[in-house]
Protein backbone atom coordinates (compact mmCIF):
# COMPACT_ATOMS: atom_id res chain seq x y z
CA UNK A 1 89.79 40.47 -24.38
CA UNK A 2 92.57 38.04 -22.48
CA UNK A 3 94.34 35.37 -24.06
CA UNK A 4 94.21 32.28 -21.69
CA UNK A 5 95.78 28.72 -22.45
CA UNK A 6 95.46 25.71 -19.59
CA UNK A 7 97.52 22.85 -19.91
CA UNK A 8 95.72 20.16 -17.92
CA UNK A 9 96.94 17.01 -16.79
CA UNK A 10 95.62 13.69 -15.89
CA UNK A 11 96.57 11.19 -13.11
CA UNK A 12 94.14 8.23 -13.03
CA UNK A 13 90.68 9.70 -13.45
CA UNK A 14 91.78 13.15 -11.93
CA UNK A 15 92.01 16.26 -13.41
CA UNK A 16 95.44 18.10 -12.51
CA UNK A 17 95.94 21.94 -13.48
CA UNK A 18 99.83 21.42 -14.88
CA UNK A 19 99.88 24.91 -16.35
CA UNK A 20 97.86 28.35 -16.03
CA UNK A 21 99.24 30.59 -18.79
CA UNK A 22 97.40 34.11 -18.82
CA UNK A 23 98.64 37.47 -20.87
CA UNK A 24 95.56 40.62 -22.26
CA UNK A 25 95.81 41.49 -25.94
CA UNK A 26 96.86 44.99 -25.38
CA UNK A 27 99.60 43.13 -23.54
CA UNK A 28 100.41 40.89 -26.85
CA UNK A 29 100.14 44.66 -28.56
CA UNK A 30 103.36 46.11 -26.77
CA UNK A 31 104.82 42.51 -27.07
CA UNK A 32 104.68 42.58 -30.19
CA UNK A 33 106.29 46.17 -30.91
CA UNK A 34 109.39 45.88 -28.10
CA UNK A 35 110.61 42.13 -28.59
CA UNK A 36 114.23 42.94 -28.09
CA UNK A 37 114.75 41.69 -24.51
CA UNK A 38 112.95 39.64 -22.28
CA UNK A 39 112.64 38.92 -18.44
CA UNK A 40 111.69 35.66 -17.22
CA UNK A 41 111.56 35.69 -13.53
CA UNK A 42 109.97 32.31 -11.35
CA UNK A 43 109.70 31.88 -8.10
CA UNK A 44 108.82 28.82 -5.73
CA UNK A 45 105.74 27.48 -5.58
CA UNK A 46 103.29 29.46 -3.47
CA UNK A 47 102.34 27.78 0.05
CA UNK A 48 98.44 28.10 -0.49
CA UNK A 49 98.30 26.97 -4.18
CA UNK A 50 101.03 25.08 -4.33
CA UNK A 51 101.78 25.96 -7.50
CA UNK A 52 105.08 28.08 -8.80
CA UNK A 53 104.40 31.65 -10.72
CA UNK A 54 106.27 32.84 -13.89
CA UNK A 55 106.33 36.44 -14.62
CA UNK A 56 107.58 37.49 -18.14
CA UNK A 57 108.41 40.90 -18.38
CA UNK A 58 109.32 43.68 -21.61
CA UNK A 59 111.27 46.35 -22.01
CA UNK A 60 110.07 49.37 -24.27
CA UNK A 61 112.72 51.54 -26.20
CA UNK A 62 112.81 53.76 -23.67
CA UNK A 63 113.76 51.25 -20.59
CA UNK A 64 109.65 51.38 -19.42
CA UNK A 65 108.88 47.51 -18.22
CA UNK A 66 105.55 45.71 -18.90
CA UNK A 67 104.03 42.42 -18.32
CA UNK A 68 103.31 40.42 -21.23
CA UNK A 69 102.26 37.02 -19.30
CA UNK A 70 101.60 35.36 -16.00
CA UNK A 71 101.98 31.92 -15.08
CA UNK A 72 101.28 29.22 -12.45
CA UNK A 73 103.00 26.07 -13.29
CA UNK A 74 102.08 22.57 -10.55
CA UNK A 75 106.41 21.97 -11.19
CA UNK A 76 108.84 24.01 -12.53
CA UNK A 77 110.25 21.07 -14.81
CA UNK A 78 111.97 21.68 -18.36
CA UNK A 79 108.55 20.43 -19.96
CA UNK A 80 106.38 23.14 -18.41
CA UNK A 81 108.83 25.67 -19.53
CA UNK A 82 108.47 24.21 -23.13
CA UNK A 83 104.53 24.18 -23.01
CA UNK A 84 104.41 27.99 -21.65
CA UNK A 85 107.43 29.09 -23.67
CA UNK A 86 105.62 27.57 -26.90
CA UNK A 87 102.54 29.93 -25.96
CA UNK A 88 104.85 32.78 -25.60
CA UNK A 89 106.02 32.06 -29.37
CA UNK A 90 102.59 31.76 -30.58
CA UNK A 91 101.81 35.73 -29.34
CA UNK A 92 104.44 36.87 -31.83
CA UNK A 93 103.41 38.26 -34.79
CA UNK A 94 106.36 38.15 -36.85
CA UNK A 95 108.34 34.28 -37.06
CA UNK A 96 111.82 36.39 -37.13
CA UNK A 97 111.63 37.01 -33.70
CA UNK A 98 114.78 35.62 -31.44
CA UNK A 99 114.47 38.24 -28.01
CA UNK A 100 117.82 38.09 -25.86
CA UNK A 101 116.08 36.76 -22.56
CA UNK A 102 116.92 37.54 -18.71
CA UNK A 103 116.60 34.76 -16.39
CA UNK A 104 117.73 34.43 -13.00
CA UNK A 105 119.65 30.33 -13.60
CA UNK A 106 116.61 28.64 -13.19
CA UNK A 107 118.45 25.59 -15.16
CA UNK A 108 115.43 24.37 -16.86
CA UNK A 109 113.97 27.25 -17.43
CA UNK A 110 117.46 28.34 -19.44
CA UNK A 111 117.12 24.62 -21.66
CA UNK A 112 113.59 25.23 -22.18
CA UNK A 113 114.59 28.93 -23.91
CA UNK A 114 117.23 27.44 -25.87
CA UNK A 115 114.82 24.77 -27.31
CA UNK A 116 112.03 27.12 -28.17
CA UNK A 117 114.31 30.29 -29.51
CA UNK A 118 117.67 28.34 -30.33
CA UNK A 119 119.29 31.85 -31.63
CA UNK A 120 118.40 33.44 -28.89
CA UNK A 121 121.11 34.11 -26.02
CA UNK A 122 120.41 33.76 -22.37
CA UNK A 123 121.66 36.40 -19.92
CA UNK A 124 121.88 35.88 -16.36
CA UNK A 125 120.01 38.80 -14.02
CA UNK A 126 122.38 41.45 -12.67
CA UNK A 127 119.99 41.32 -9.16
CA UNK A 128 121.16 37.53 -8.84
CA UNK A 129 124.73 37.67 -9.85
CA UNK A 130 125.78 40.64 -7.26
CA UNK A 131 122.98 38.72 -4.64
CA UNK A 132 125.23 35.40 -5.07
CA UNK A 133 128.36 37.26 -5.25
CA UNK A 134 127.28 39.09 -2.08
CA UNK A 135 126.94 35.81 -0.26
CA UNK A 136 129.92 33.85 -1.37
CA UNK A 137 132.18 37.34 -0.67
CA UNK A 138 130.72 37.43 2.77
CA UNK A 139 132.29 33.75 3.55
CA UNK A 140 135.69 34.94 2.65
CA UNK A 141 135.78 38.36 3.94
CA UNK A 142 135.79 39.67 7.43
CA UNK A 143 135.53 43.07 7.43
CA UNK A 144 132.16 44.83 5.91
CA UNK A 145 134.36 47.29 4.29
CA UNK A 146 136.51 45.21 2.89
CA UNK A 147 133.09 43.10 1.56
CA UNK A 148 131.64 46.95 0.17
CA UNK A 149 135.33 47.64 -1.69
CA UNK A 150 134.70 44.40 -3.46
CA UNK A 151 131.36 45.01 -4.57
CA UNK A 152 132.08 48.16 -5.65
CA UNK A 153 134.28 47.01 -7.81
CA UNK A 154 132.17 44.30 -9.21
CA UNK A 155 129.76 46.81 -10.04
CA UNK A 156 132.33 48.73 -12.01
CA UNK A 157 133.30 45.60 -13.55
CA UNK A 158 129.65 44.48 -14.63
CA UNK A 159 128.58 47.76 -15.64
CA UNK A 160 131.72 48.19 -18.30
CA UNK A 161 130.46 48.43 -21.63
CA UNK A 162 133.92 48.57 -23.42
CA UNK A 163 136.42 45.60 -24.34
CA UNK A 164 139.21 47.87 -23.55
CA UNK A 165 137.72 49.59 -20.56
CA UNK A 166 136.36 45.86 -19.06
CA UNK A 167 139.91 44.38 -19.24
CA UNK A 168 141.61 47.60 -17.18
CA UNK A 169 138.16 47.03 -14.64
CA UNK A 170 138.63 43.31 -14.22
CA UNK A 171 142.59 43.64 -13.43
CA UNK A 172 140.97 46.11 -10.87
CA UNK A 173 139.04 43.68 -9.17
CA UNK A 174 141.49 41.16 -9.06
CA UNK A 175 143.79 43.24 -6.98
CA UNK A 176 140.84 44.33 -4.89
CA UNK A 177 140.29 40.75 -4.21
CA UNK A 178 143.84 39.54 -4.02
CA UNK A 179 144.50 42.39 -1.72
């Protein structure tokens, strides 16, 4: 059994596919039994539909990733989050439910989250913070082994899971980069 919502849309007396929002109950199942952090990944809109793809993505206990849903969207504007995020809430069993979600700065992906699970706290993806790191270091460095140093140490720095320890790794990095 799958658990499909449409959102259609109308413009004049045309029928628009706005939203395509598709997840399988034994999907829902694990949803419901690791809701501790979410990923939220979208990309640009496809060039044969034309149309933009959401994954979301668990985590189980054990650091295992599933899909819970899959979505085409016509534009990735903050209502279309709202409308697919509202779904998402609707698969939860429990009303208590406030997951700590992973996006990668889609902007109105990030309001939409914080309208539909206000308590809930948006983290940025690791991938896309050393990516755009990567590419703004590369404009200001000119040697590759300077550039790998500095990432290095980023790495160190993002990876700290101590107050202490994070304050010693960032004073690190900003003689690595001053130097």
């Amino acid at each position: 059994m799958t658990n499909l919502f449409i959102g259609v849309g109308f413009i004049g007396l045309h029928i628009l596919l706005v939203i395509f929002f598709f997840t399988h109950l034994d999907l829902v199942k694990l949803l419901d039994a690791f809701t501790i952090v979410l990923l939220m990944h979208s990309t640009y809109k496809s060039k044969k539909y034309k149309l933009s793809f959401l994954e979301i993505i668990g985590f189980t206990s054990i650091g295992l990733t599933f899909s819970i849903a899959f979505v085409l969207l016509s534009s990735k504007c903050e209502n279309n989050f709202i409308w697919t995020l509202k779904r998402l809430r609707w698969l939860f069993l429990r009303v208590d439910i406030f997951p700590q979600v992973i996006v990668d700065r889609d902007l109105c992906l990030m309001n939409a989250i914080n309208f539909i699970f206000p308590k809930t706290c948006n983290l940025l993806c690791q991938f896309h913070i050393n990516k755009n790191t990567k590419e703004k270091c590369k404009m200001l460095v000119d040697s590759r082994e300077t550039l790998d140093t500095i990432m290095d140490t980023c790495k160190i720095l993002m990876d700290c899971s101590v107050c202490d320890a994070f304050e010693g790794c960032l004073k690190h990095f900003e003689c690595v980069c001053l130097s």
